[in-house]
N, C-alpha and C. Protein backbone atom coordinates (compact mmCIF):
# COMPACT_ATOMS: atom_id res chain seq x y z
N UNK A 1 16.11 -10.69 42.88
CA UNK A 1 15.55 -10.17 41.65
C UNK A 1 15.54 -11.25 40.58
N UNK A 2 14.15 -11.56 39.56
CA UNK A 2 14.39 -12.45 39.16
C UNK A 2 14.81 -12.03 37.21
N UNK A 3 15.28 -12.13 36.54
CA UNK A 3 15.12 -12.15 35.73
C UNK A 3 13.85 -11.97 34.87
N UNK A 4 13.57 -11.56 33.73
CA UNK A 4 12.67 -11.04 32.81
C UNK A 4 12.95 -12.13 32.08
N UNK A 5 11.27 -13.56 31.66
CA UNK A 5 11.54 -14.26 31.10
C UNK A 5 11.63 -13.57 29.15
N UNK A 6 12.03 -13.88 28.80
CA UNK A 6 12.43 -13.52 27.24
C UNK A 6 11.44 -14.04 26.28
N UNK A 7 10.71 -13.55 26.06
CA UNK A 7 9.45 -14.27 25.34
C UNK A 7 9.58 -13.85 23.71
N UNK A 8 9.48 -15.15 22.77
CA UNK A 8 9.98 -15.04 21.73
C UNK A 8 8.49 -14.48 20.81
N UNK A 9 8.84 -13.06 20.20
CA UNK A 9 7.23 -12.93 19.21
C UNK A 9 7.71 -13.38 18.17
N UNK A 10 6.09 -13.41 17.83
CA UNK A 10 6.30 -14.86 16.37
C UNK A 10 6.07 -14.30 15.48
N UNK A 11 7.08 -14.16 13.89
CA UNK A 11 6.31 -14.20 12.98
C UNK A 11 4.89 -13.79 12.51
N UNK A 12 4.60 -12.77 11.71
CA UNK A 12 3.38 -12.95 10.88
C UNK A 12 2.90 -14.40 10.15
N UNK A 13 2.20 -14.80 10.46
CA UNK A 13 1.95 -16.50 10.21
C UNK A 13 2.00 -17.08 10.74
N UNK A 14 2.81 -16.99 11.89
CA UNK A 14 3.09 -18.18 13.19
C UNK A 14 2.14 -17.66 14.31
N UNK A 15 1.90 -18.60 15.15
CA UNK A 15 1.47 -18.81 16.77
C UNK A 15 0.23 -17.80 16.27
N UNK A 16 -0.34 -17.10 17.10
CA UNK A 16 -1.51 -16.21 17.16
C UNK A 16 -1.59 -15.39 16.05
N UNK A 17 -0.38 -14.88 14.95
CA UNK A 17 -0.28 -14.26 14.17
C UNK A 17 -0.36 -14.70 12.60
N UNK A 18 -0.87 -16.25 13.05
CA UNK A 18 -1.13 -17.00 12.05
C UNK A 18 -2.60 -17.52 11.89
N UNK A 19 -2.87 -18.80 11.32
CA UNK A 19 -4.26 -19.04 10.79
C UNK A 19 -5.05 -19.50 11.78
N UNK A 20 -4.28 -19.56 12.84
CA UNK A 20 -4.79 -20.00 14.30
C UNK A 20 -5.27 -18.99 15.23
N UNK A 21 -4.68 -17.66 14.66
CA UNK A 21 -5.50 -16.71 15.35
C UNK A 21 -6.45 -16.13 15.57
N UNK A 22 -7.04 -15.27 16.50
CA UNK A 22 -8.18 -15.07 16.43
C UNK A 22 -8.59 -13.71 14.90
N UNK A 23 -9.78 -14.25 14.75
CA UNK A 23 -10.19 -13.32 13.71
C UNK A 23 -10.01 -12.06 13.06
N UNK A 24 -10.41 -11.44 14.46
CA UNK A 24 -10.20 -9.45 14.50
C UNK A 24 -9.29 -9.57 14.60
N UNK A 25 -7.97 -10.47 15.12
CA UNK A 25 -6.68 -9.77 14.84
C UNK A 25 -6.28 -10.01 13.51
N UNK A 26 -6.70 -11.28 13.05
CA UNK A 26 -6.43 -11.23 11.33
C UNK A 26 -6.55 -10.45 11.01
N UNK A 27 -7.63 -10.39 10.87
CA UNK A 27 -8.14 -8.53 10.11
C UNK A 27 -7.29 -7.58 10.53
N UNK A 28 -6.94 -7.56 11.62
CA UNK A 28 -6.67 -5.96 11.62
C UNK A 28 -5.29 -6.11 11.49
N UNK A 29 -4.68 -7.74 11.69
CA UNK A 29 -2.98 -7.49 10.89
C UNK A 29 -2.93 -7.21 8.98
N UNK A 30 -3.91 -7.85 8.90
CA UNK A 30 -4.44 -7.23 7.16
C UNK A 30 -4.28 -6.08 7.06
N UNK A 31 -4.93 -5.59 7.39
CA UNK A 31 -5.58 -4.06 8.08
C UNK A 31 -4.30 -3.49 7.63
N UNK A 32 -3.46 -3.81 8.62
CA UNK A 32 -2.34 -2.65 8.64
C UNK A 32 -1.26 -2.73 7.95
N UNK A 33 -0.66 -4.36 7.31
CA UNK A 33 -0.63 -4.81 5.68
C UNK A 33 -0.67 -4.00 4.55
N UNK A 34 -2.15 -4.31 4.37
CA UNK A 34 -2.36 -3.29 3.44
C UNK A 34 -2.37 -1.74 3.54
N UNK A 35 -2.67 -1.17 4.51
CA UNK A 35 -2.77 0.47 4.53
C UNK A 35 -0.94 0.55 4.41
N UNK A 36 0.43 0.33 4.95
CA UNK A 36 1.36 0.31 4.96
C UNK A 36 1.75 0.31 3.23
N UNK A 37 1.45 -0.63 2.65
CA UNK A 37 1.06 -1.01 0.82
C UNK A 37 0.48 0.40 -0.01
N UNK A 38 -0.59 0.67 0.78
CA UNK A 38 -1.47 1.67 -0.09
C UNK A 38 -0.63 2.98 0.05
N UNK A 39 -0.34 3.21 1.56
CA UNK A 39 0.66 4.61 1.93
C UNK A 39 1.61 4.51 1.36
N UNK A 40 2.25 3.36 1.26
CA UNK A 40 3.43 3.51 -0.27
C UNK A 40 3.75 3.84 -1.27
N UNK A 41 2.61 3.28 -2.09
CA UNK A 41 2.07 3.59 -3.43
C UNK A 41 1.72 5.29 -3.20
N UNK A 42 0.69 5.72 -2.29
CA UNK A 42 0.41 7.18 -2.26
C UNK A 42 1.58 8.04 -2.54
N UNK A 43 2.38 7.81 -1.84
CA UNK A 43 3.19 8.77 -0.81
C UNK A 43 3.62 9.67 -2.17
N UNK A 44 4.61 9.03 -3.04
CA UNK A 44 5.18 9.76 -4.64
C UNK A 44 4.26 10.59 -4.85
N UNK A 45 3.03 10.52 -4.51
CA UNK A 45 1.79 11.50 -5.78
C UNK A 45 1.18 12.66 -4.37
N UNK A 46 2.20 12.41 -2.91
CA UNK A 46 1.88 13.34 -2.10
C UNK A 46 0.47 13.31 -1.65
N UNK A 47 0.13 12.48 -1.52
CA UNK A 47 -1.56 11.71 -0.47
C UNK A 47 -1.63 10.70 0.20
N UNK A 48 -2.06 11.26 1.04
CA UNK A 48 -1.95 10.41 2.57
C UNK A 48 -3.68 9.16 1.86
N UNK A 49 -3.54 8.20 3.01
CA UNK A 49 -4.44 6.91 2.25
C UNK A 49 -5.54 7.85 2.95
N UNK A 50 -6.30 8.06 3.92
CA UNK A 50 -8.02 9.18 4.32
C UNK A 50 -7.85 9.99 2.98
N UNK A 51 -6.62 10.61 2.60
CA UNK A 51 -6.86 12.14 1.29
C UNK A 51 -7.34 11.26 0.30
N UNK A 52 -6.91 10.07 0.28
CA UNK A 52 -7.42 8.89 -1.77
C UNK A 52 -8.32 8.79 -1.10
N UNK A 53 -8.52 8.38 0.28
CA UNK A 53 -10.38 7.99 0.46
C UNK A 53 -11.31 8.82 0.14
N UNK A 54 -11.17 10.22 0.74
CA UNK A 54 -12.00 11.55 0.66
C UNK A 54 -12.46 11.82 -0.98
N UNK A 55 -11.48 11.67 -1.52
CA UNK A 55 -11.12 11.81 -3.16
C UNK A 55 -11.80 10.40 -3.71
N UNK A 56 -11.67 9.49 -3.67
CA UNK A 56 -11.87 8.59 -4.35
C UNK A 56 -13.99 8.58 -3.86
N UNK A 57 -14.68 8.88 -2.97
CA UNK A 57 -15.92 9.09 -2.64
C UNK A 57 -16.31 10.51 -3.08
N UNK A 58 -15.29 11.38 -3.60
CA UNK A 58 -16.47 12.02 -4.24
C UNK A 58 -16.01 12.15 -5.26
N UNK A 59 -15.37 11.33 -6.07
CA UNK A 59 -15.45 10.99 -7.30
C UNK A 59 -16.73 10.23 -7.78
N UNK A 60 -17.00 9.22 -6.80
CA UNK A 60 -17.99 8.28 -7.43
C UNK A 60 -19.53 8.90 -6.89
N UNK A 61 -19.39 10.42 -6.20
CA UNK A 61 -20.52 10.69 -5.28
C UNK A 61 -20.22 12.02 -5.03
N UNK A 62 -20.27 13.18 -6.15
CA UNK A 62 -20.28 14.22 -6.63
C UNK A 62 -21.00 15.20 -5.24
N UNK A 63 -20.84 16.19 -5.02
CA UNK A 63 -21.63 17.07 -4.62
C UNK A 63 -22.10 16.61 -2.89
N UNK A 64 -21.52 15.91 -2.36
CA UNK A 64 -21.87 15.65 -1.18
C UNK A 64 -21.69 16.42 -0.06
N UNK A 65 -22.07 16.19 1.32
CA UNK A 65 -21.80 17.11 2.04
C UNK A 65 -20.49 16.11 3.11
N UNK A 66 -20.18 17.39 3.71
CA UNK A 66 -18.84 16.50 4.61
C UNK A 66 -19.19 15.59 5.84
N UNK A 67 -20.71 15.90 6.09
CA UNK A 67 -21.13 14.82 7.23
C UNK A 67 -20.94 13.07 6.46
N UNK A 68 -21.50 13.35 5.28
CA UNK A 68 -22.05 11.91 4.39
C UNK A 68 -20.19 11.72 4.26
N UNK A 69 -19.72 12.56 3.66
CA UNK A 69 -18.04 11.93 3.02
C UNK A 69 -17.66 11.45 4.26
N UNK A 70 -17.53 12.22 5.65
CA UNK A 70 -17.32 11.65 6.76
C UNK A 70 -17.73 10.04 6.93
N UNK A 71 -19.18 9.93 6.73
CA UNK A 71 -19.70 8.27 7.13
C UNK A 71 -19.09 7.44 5.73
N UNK A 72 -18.85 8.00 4.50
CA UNK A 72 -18.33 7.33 3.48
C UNK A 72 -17.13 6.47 3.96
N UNK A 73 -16.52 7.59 4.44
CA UNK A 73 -14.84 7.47 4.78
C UNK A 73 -14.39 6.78 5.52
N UNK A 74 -15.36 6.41 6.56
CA UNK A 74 -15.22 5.89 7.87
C UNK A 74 -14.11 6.93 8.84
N UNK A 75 -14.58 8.06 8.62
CA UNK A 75 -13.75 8.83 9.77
C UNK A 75 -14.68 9.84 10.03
N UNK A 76 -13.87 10.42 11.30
CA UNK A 76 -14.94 10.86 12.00
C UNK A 76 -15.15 12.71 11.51
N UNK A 77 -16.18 13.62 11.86
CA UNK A 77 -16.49 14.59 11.03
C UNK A 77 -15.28 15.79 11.72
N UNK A 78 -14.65 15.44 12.65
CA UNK A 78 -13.70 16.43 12.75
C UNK A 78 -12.17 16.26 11.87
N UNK A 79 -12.20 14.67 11.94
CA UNK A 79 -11.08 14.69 10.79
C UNK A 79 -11.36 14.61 9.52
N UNK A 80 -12.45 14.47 8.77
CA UNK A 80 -12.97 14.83 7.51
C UNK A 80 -12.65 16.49 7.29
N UNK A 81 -13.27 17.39 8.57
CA UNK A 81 -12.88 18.75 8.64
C UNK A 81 -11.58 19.11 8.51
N UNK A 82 -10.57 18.34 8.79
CA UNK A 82 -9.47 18.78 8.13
C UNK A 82 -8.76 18.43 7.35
N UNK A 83 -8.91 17.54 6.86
CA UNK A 83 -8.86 16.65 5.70
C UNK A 83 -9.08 17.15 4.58
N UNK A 84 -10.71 18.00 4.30
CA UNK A 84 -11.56 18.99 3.19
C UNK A 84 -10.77 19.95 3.35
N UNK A 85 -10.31 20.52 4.79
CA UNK A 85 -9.49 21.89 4.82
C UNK A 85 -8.07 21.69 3.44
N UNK A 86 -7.66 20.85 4.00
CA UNK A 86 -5.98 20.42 3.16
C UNK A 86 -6.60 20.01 1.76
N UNK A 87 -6.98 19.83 1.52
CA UNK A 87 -7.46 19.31 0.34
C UNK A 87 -7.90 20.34 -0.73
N UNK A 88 -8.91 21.12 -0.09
CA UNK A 88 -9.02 22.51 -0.62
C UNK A 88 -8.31 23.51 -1.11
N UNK A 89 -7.37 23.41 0.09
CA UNK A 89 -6.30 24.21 0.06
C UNK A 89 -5.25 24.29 -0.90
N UNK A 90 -5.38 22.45 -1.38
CA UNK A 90 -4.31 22.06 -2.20
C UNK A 90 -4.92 22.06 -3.71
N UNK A 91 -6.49 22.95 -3.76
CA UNK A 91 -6.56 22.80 -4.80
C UNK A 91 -7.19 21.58 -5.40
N UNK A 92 -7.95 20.99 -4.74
CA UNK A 92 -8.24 19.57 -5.74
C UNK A 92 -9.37 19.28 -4.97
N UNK A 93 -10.33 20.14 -4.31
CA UNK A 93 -11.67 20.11 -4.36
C UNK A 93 -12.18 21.82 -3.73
N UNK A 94 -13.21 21.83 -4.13
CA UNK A 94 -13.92 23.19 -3.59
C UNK A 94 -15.20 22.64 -2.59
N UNK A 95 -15.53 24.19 -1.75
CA UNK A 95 -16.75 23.67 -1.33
C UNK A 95 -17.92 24.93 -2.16
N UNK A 96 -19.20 24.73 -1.47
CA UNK A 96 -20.43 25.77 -1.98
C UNK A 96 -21.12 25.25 -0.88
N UNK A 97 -21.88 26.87 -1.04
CA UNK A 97 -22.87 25.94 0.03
C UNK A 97 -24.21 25.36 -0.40
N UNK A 98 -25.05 24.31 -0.09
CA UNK A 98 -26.01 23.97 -0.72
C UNK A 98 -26.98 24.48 -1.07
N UNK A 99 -27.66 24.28 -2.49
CA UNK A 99 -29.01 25.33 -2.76
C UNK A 99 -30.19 25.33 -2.20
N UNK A 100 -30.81 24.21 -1.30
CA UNK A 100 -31.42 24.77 -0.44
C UNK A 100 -31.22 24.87 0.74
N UNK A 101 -30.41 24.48 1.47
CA UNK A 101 -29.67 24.26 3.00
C UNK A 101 -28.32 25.19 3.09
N UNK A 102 -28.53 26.30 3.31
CA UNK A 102 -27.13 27.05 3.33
C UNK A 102 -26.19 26.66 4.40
N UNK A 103 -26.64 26.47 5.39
CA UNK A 103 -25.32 25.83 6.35
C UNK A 103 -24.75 24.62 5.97
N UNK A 104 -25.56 24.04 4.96
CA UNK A 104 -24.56 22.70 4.31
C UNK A 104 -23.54 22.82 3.54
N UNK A 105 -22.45 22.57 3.30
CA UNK A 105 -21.74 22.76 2.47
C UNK A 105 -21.42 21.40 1.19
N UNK A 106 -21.63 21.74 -0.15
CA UNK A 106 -21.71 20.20 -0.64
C UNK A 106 -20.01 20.41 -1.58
N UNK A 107 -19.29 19.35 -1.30
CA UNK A 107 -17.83 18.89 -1.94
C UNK A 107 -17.61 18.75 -3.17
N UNK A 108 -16.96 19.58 -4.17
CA UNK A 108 -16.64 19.07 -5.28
C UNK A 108 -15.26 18.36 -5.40
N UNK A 109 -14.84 17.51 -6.62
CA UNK A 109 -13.42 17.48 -6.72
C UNK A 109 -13.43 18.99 -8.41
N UNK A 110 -12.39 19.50 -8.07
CA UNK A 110 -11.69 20.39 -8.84
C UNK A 110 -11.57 19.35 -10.01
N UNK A 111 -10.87 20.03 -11.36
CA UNK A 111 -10.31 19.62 -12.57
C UNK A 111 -9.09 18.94 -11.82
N UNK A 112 -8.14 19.59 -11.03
CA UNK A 112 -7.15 19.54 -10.35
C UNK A 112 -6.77 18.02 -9.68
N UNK A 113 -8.07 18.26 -8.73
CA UNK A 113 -8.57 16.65 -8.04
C UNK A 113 -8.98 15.14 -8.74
N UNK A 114 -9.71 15.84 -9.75
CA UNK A 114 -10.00 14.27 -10.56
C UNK A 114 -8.55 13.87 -11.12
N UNK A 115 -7.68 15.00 -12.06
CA UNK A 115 -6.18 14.31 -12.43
C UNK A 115 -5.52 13.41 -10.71
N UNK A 116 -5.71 14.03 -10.46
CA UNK A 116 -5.15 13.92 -8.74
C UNK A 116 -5.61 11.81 -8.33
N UNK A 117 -6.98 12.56 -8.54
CA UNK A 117 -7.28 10.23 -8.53
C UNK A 117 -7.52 10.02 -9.35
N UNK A 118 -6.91 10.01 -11.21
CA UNK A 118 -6.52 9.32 -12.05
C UNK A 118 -5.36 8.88 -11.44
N UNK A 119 -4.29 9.75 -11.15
CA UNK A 119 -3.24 9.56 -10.99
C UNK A 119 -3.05 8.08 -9.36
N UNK A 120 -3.72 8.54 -9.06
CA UNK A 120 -4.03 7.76 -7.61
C UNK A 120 -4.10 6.69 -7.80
N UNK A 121 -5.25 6.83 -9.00
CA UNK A 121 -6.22 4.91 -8.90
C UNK A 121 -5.14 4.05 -9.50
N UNK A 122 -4.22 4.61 -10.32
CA UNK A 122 -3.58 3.65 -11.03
C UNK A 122 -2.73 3.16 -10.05
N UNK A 123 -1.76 3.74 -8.76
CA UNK A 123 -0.83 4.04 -8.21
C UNK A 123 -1.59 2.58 -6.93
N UNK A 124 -2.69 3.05 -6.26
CA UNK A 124 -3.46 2.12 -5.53
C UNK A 124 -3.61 0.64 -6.68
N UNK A 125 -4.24 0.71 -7.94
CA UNK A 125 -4.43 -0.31 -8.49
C UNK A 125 -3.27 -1.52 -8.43
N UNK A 126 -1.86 -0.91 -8.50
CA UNK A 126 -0.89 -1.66 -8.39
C UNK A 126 -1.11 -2.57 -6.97
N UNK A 127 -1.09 -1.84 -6.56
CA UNK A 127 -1.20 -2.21 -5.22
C UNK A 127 -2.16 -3.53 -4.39
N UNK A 128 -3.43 -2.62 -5.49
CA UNK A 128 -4.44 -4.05 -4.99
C UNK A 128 -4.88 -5.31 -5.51
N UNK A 129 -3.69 -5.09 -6.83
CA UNK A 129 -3.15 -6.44 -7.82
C UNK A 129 -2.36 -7.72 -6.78
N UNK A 130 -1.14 -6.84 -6.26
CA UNK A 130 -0.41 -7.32 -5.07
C UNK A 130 -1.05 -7.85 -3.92
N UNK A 131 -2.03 -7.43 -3.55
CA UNK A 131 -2.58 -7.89 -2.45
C UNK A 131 -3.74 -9.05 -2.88
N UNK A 132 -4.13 -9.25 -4.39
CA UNK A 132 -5.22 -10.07 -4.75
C UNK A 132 -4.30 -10.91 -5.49
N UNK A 133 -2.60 -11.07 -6.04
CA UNK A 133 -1.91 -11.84 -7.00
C UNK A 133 -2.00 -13.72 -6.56
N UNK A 134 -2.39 -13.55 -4.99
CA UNK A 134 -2.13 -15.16 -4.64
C UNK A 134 -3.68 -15.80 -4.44
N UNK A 135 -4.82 -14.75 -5.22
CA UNK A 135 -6.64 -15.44 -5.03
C UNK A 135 -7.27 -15.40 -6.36
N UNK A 136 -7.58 -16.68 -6.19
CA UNK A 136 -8.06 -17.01 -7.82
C UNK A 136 -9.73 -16.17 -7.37
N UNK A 137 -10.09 -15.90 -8.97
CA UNK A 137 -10.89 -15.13 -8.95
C UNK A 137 -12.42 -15.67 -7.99
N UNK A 138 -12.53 -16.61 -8.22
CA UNK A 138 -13.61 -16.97 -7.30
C UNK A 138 -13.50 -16.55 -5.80
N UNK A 139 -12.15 -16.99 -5.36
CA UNK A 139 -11.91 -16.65 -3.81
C UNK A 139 -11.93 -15.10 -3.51
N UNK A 140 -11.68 -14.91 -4.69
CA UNK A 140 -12.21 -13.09 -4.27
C UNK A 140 -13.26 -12.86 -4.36
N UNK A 141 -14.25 -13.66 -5.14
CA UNK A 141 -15.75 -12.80 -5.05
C UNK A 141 -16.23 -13.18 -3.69
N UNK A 142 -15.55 -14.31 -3.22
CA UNK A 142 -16.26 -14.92 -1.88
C UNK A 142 -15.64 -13.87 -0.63
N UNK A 143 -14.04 -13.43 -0.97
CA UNK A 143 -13.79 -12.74 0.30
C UNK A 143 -14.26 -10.94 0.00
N UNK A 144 -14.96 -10.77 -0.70
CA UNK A 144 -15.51 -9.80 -0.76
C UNK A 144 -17.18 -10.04 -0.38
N UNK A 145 -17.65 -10.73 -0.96
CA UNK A 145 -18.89 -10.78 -0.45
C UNK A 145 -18.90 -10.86 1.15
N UNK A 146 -17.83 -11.77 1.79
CA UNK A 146 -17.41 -11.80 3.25
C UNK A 146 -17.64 -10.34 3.96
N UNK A 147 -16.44 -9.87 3.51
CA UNK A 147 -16.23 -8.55 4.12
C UNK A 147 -17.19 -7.62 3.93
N UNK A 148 -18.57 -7.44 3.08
CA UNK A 148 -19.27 -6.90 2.64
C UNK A 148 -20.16 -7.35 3.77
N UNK A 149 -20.48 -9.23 4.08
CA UNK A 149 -21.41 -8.80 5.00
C UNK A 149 -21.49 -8.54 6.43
N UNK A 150 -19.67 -8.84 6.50
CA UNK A 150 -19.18 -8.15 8.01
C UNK A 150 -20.07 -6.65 8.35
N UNK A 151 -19.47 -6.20 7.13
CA UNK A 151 -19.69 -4.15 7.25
C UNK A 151 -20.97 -4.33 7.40
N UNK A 152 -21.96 -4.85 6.46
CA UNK A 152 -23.26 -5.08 7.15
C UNK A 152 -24.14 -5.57 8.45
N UNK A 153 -23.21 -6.20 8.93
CA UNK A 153 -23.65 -6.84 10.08
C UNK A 153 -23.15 -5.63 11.40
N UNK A 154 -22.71 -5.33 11.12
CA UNK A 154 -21.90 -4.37 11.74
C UNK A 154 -22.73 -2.86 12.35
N UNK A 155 -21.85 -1.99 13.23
CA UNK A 155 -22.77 -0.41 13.27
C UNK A 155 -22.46 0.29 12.63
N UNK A 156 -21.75 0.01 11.31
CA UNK A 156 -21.34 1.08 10.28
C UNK A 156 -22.75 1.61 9.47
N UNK A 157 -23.53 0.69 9.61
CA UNK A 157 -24.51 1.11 8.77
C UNK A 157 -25.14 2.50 9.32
């Protein structure tokens, strides 16, 4: 029997987990970085990071239906479906159904809900101070325009 060689994992920054790695895993060690950051900040004000997403898109996009908040959100329309369920429930959005499409249903946020992402944005804002404190402002317009034309290039569209 031979022994199990002992393989040392590296560091965030080091070997593959560093600037040498491949791309998509950058990203998606970002990825999970920051959502870990954002679920932090949430958690005190009792919202999961999809509930600030759901909330924070129809703040800026009133009256929508849950297929569109779904593609907003980047999640898929069965977990949007329960997502609107809890959300509802909790009071901090309603539905109706649409005035000319009755099987549609279009999303409000409640009085309830907008305090809900005041309270949020500030709570996230901290957050995405922290994650932007070490990029001078130029390098952010560039790693945003980046990531902007990833999503574009992409099948999100």
């Amino acid at each position: 029997m031979s022994k199990p060689h002992p393989t040392k994992i590296p560091a965030i920054g080091e070997g593959k987990r560093g600037e040498q790695g491949h791309i998509g895993y950058l990203l998606r060690q970002a990825h999970a970085a920051h959502r870990i950051r954002m679920e932090q900040a949430l958690a005190p004000l009792g919202l999961t990071l999809p509930q600030f997403s759901v909330l924070t898109m129809l703040g800026a996009y009133p009256g929508i239906s849950g297929a569109d908040l779904a593609r907003l959100s980047l999640l898929t329309p069965q977990t949007m479906s329960v997502i609107v369920s809890n959300l509802e429930r909790a009071e901090l959005l309603s539905r109706k159904p649409h005035a000319q499409h009755g099987r549609i249903q279009v999303i409000e946020l409640t009085e309830a809900g907008r305090q809900q992402l005041a309270h949020s944005k500030q709570a996230v804002h901290q957050a995405e101070e922290a994650l932007l404190s070490k990029v001078s402002v130029e390098e952010e317009s560039i790693i945003r325009r980046w990531l902007v034309s990833v999503a574009k290039e992409s099948i999100l569209t």
